[in-house]
C-alpha atoms as a PDB file:
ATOM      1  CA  UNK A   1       3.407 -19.417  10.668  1.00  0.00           C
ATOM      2  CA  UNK A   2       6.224 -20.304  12.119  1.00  0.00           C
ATOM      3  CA  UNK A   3       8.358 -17.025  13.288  1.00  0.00           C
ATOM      4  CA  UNK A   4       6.068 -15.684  15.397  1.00  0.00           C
ATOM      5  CA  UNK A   5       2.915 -18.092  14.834  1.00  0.00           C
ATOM      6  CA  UNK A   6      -0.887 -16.978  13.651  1.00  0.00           C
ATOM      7  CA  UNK A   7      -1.529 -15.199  16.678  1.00  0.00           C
ATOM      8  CA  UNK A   8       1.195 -13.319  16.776  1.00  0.00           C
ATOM      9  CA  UNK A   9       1.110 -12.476  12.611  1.00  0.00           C
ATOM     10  CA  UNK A  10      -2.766 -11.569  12.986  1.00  0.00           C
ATOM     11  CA  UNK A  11      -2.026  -9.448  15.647  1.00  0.00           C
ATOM     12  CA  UNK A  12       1.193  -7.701  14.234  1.00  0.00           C
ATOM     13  CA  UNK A  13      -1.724  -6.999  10.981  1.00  0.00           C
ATOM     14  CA  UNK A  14      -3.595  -5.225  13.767  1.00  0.00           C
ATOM     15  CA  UNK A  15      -1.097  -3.108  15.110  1.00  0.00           C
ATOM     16  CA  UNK A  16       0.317  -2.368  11.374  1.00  0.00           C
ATOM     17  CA  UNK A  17      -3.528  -1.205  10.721  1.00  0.00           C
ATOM     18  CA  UNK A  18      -3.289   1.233  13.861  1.00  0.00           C
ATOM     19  CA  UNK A  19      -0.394   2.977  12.703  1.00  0.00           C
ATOM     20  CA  UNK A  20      -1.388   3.296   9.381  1.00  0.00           C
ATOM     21  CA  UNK A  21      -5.204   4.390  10.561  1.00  0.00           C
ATOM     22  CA  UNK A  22      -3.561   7.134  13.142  1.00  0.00           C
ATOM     23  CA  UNK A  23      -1.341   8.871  10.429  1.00  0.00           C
ATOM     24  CA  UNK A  24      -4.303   9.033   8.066  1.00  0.00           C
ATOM     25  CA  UNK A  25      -5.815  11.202  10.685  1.00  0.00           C
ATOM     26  CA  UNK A  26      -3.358  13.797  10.544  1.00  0.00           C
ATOM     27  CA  UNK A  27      -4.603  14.526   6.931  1.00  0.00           C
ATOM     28  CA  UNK A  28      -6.496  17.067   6.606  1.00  0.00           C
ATOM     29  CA  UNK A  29      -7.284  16.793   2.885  1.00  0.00           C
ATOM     30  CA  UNK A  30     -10.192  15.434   1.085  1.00  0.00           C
ATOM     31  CA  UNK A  31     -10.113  12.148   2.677  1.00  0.00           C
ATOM     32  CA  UNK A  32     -12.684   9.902   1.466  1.00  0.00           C
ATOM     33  CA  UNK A  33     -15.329  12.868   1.245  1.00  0.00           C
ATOM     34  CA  UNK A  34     -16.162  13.008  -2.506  1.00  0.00           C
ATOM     35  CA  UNK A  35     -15.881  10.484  -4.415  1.00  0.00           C
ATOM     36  CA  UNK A  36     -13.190   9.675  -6.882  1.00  0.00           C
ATOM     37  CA  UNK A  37     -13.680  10.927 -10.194  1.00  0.00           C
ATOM     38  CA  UNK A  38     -12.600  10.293 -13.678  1.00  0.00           C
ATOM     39  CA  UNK A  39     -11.864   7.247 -15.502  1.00  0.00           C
ATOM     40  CA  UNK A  40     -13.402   3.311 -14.108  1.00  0.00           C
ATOM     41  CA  UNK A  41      -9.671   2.470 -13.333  1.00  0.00           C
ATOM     42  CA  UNK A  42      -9.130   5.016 -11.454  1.00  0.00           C
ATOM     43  CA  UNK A  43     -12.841   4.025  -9.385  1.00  0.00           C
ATOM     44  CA  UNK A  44     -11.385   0.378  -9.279  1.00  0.00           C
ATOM     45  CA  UNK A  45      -7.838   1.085  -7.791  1.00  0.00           C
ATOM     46  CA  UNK A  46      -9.535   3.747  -5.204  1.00  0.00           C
ATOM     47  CA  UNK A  47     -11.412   0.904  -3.897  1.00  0.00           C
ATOM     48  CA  UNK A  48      -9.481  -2.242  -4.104  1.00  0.00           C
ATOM     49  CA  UNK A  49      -7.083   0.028  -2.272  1.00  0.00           C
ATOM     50  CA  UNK A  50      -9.545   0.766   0.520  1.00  0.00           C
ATOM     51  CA  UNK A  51     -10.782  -3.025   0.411  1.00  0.00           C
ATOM     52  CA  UNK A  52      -7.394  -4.022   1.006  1.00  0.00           C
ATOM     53  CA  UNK A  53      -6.788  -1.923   4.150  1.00  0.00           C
ATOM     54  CA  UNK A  54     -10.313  -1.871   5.979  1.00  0.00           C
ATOM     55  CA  UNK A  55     -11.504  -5.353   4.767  1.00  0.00           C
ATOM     56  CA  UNK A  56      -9.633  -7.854   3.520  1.00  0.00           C
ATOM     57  CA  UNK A  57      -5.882  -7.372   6.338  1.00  0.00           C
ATOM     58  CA  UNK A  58      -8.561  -7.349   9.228  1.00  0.00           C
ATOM     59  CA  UNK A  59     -10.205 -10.658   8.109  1.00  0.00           C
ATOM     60  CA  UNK A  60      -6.788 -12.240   7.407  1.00  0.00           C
ATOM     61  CA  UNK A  61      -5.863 -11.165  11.143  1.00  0.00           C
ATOM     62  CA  UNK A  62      -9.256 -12.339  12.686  1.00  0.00           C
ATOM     63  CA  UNK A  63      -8.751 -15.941  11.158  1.00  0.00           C
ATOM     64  CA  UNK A  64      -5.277 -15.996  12.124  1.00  0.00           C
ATOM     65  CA  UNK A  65      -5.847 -15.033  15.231  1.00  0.00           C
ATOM     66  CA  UNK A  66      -8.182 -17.672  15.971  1.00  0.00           C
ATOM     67  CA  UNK A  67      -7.044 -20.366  14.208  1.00  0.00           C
ATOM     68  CA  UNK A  68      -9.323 -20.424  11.065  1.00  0.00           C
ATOM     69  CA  UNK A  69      -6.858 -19.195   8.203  1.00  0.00           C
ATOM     70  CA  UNK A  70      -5.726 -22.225   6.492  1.00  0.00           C
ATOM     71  CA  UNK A  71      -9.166 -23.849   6.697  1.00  0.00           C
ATOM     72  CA  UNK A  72     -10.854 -20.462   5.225  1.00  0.00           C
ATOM     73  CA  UNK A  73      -7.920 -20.291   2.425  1.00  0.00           C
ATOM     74  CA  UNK A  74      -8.240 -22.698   0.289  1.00  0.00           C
ATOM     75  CA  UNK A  75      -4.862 -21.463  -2.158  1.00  0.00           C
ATOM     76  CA  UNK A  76      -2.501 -21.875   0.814  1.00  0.00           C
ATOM     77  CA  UNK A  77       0.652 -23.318  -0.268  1.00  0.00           C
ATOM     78  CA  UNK A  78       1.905 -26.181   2.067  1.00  0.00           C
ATOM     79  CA  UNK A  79       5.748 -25.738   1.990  1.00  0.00           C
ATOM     80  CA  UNK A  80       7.375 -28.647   3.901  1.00  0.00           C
ATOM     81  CA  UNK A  81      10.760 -26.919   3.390  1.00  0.00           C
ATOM     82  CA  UNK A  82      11.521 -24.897   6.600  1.00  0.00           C
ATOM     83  CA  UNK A  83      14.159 -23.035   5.602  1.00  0.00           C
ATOM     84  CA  UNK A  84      11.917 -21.567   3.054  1.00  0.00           C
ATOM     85  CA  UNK A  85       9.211 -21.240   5.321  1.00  0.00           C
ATOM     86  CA  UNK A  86      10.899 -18.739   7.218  1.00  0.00           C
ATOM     87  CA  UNK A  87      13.081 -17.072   4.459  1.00  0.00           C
ATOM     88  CA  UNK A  88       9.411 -16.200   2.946  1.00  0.00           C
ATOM     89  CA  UNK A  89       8.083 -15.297   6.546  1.00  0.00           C
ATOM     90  CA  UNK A  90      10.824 -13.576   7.531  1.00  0.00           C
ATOM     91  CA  UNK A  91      11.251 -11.238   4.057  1.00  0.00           C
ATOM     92  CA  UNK A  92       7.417 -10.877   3.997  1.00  0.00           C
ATOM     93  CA  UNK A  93       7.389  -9.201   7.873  1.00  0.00           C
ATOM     94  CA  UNK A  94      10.350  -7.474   6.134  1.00  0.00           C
ATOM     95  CA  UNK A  95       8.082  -5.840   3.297  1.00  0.00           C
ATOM     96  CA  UNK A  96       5.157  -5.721   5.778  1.00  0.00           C
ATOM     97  CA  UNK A  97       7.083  -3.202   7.794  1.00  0.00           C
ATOM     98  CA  UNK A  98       8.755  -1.217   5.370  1.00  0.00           C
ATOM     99  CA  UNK A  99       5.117  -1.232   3.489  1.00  0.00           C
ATOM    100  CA  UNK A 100       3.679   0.565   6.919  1.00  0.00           C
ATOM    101  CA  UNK A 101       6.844   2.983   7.067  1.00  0.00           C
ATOM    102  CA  UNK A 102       5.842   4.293   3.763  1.00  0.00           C
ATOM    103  CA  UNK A 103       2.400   4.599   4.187  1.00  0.00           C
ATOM    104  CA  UNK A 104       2.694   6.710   7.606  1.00  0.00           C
ATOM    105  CA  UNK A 105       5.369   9.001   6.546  1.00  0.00           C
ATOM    106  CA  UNK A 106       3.524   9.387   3.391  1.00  0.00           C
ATOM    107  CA  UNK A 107       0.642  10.333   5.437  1.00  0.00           C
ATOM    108  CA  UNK A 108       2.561  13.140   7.505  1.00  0.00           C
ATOM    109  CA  UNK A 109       4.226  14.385   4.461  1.00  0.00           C
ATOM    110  CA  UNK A 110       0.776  15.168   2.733  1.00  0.00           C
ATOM    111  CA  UNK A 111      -1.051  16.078   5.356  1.00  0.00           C
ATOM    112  CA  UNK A 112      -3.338  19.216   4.316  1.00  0.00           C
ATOM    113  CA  UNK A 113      -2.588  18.580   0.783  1.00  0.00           C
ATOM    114  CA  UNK A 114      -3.473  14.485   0.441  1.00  0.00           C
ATOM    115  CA  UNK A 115      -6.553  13.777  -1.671  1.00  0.00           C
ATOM    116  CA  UNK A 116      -7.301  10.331  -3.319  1.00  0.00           C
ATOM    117  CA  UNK A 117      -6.927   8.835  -6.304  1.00  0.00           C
ATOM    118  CA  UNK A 118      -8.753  10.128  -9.037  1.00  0.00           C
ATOM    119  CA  UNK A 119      -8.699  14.072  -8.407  1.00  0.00           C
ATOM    120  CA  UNK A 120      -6.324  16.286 -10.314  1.00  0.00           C
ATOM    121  CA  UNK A 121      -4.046  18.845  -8.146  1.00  0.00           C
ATOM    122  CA  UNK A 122      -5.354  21.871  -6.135  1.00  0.00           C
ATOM    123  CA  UNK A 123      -4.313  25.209  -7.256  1.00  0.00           C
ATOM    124  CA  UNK A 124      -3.640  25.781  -4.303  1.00  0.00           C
ATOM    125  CA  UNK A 125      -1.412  22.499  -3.227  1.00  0.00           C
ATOM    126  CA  UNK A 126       2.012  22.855  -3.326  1.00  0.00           C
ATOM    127  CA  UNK A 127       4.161  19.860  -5.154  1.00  0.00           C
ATOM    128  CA  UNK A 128       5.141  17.740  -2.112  1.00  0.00           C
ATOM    129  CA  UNK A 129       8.864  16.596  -2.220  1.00  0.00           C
ATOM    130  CA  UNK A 130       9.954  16.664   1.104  1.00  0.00           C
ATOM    131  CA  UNK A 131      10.194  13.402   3.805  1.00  0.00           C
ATOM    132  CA  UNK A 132       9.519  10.137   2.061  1.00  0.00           C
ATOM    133  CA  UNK A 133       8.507  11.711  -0.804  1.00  0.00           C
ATOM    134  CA  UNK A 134      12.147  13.236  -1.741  1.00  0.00           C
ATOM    135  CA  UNK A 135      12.856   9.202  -1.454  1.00  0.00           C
ATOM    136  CA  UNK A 136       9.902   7.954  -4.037  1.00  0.00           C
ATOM    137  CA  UNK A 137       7.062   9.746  -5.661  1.00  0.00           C
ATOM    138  CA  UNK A 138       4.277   7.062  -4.630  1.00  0.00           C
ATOM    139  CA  UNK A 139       4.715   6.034  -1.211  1.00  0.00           C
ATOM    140  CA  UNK A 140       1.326   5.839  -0.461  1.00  0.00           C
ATOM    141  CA  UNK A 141       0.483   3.454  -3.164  1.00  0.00           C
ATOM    142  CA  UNK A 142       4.258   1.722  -2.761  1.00  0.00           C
ATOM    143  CA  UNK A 143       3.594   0.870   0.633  1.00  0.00           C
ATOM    144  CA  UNK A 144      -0.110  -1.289   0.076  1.00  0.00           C
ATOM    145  CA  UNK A 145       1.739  -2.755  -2.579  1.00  0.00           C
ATOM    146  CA  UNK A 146       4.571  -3.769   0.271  1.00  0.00           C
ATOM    147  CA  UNK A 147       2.283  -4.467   3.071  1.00  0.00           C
ATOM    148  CA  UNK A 148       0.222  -6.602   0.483  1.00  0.00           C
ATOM    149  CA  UNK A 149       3.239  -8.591  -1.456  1.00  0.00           C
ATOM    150  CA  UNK A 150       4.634  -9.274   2.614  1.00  0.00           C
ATOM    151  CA  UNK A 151       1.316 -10.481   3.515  1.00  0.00           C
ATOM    152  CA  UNK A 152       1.328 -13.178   0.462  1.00  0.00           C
ATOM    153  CA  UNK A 153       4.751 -14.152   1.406  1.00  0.00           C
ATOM    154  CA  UNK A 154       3.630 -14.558   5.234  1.00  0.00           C
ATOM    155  CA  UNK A 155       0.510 -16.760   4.791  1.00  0.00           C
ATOM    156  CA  UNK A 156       1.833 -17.831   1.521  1.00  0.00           C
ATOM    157  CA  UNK A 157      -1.613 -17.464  -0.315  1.00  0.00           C
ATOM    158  CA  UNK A 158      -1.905 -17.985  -4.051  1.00  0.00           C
ATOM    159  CA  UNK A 159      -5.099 -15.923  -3.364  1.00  0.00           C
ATOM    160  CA  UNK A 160      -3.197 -13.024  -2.169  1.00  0.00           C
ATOM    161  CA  UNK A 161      -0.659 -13.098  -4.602  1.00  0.00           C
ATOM    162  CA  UNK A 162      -3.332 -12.776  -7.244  1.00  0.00           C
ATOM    163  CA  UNK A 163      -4.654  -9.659  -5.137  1.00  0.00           C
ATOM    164  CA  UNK A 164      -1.082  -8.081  -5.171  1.00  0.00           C
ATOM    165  CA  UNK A 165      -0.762  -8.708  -9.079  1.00  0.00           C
ATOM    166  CA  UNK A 166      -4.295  -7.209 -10.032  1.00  0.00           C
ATOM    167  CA  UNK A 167      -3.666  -4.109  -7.278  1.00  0.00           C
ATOM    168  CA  UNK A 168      -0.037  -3.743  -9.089  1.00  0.00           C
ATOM    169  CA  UNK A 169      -1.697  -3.350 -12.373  1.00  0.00           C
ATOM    170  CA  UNK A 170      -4.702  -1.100 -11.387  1.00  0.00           C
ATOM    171  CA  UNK A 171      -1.917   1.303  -9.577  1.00  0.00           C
ATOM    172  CA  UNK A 172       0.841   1.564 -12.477  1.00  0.00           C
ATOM    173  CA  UNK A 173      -2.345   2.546 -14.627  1.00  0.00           C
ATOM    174  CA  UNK A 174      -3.913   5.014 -12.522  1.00  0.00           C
ATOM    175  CA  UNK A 175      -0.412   6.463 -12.039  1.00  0.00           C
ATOM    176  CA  UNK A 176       0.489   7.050 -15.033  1.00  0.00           C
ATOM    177  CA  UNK A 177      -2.922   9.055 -15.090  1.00  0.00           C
ATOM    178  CA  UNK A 178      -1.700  11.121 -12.412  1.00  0.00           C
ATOM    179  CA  UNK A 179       1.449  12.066 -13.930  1.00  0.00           C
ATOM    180  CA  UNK A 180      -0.026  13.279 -16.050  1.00  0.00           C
ATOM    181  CA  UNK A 181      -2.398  15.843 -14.560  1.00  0.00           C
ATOM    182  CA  UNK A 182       1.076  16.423 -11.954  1.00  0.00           C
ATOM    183  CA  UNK A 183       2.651  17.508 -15.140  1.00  0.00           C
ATOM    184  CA  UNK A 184       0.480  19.764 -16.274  1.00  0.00           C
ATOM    185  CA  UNK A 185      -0.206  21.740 -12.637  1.00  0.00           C
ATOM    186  CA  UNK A 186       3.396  21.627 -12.017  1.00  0.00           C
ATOM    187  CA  UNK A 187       5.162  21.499 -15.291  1.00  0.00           C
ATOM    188  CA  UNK A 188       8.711  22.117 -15.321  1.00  0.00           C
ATOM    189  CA  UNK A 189       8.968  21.779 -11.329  1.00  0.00           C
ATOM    190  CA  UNK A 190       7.614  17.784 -11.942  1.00  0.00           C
ATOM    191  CA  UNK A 191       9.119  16.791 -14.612  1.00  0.00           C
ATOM    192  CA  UNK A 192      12.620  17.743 -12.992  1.00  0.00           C
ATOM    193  CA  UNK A 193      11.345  16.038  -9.378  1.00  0.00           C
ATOM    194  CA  UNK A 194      10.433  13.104 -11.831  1.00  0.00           C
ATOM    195  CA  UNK A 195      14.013  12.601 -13.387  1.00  0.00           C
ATOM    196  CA  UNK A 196      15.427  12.882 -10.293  1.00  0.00           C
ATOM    197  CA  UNK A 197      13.059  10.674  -7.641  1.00  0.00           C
ATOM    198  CA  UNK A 198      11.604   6.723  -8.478  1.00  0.00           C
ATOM    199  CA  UNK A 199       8.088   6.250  -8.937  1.00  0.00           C
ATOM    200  CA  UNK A 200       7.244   3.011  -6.821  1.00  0.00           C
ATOM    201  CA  UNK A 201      11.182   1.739  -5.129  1.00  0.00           C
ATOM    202  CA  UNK A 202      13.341   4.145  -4.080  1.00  0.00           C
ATOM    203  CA  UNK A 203      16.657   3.661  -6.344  1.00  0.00           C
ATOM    204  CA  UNK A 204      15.630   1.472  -8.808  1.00  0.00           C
ATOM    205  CA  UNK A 205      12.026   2.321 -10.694  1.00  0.00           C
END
């Protein structure tokens, strides 16, 4: 680490995990009080997603924070080019930020309505296309995705690279479950708010 050193990385995790922790609280929805349903996908993003936020950030931040990370990681890339060093570092805090944005304002948006993966739409849920989501139909899952890809690029971990390619995979699977069921509660009002918004990155898919 060379931007703002482990210390300061493992703590900028921590604060990241505060903001994201204090907009989940303004939900009001189902939060994490049944359990997911449907397919074993669906099961396995739900709670590689959760592992990701409550488990595996903190640990990276614990063992950066005192000193332990590149002992504990044993697929960290030594890169003795520094202005590569902190082009990744720098583009990674980048992602790691705009990850967090997404996730929070995704958050607010939902509020009342957010449930997790794996549960089809309330009758009584409106379709949510205001705030961030008028920007991108997944922020939620777009912004782990972020905060995870920035966190690879930051330690630059071949382990956590692999953990952003198998999350990426479980999410553009389970999504495409959820469009599904979003297309049948909301028909003609979703399919128009699909043509119109990006699934994953605002602009461009």
């Amino acid at each position: 680490m060379h931007l703002i050193g482990e210390q300061g990385v493992g703590i900028f995790l921590f604060v990241v995990l505060a903001l994201q922790g204090g907009a989940m609280l303004v939900c009001t929805g189902r939060f994490l009080q049944i359990k997911p349903e449907g397919q074993g996908i669906v099961m396995a993003e739900n709670y590689f997603n959760t592992g990701i936020l409550i488990l595996f950030i903190p640990l990276i931040a614990v063992s950066l924070i005192i000193g332990w990370y590149q002992i504990l990681d044993l697929t960290h890339l030594d890169i003795d080019i520094p202005w590569l060093i902190y082009g990744l570092e720098a583009i990674g805090i980048a992602l790691i930020i705009c990850g967090t944005a997404m996730v929070v304002f995704g958050f607010l948006a939902l509020r009342n309505t957010f449930q997790p993966g794996g549960f089809a739409p309330r009758s009584q849920d409106p379709l949510v296309t205001w705030g961030i989501y008028s920007l991108l139909r997944n922020p939620l899952n777009a912004g782990v995705l972020s905060v995870t890809l920035g966190l690879a690029l930051v330690v630059q971990s071949l382990f956590v690279i692999a953990l952003f390619i198998i999350y990426l995979i479980l999410v553009l699977r389970v999504l495409s479950i959820e469009e599904s069921w979003l297309s049948e509660a909301f028909a003609e009002e979703y399919r128009s708010y699909r043509q119109k918004v990006k699934r994953l990155v605002p602009f461009i898919y």
